[in-house]
Protein backbone atom coordinates (compact mmCIF):
# COMPACT_ATOMS: atom_id res chain seq x y z
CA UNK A 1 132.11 9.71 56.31
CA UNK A 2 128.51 11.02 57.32
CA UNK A 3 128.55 8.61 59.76
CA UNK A 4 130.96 10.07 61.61
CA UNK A 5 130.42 13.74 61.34
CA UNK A 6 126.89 12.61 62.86
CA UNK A 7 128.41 10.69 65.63
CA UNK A 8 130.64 13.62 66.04
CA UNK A 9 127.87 16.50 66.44
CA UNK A 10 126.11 14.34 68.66
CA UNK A 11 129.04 14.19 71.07
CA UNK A 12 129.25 18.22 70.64
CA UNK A 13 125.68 18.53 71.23
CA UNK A 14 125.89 16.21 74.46
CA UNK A 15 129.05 18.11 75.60
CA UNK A 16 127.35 21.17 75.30
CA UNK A 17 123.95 20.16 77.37
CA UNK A 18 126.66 18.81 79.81
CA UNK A 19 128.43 21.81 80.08
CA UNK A 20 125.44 24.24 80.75
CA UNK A 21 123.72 21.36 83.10
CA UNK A 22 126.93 21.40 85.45
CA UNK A 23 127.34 25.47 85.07
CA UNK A 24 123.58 26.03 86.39
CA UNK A 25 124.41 25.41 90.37
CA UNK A 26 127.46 27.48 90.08
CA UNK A 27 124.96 30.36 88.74
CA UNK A 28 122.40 29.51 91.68
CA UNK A 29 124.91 29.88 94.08
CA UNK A 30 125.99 33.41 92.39
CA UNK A 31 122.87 34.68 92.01
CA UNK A 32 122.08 33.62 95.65
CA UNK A 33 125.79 35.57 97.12
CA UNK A 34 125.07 38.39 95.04
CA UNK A 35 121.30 38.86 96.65
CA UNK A 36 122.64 38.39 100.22
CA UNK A 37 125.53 40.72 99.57
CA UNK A 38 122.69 43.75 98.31
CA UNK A 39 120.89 42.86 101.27
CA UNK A 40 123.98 42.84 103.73
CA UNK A 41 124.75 46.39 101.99
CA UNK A 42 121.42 47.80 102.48
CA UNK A 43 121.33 46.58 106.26
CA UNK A 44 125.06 48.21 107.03
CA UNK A 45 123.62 51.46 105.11
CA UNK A 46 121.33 51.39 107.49
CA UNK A 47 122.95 51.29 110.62
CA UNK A 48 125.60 53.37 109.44
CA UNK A 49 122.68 56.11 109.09
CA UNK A 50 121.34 55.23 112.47
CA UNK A 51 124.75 55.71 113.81
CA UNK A 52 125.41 58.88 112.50
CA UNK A 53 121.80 59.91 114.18
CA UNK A 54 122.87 59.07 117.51
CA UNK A 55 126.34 60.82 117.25
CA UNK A 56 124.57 64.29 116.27
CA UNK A 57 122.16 63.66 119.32
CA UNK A 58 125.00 62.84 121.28
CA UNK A 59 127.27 65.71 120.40
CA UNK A 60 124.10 68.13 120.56
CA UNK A 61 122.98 66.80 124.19
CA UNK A 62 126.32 67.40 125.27
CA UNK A 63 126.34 71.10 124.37
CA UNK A 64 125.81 73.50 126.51
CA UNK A 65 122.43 74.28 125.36
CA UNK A 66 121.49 70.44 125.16
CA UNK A 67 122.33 70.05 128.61
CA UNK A 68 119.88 73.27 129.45
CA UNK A 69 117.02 71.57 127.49
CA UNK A 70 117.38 68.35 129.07
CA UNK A 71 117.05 70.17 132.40
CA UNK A 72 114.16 72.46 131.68
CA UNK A 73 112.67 69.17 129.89
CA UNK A 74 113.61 67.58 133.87
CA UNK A 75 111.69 70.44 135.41
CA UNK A 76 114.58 72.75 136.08
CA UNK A 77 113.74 76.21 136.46
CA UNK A 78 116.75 78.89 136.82
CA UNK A 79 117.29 81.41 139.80
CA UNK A 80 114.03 83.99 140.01
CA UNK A 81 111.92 82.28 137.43
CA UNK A 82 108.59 80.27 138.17
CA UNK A 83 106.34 77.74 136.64
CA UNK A 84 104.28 78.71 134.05
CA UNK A 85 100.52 77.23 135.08
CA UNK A 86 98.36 76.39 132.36
């Protein structure tokens, strides 16, 4: 009877090792997805922000005093008014 109860916890024992030796690329992969997904997040964060820059610049160059500072920034200079000389 001792006998067998060994034989039998050696078969746990090896089914166990098994178990955690096939469950270790499963966890690679995992741990792998879950690092490209923080780093896909971070990236899309990102551009999202740089996005949302270029819509306010947009929306502020197409105002009506955007569109004056991009001409006086051109060298516009209104009716009666001259250069200022350094």
């Amino acid at each position: 009877m001792r006998k067998k109860s060994r034989i039998n916890a050696v078969i746990i024992v090896l089914a166990v090792i098994t178990g955690i030796g096939l469950s270790l690329k499963p966890w690679r992969v995992y741990i792998k997805q879950r690092a490209d997904t923080a780093r896909q997040v971070r990236e899309m964060r990102l551009s999202e922000s740089k996005q949302e820059a270029l819509l306010q610049q947009q929306a502020q160059r197409r105002s009506s005093i955007g569109q004056e500072e991009q001409a006086r920034e051109s060298g516009y200079l209104g009716p009666g008014e001259a250069p200022i000389k350094p």
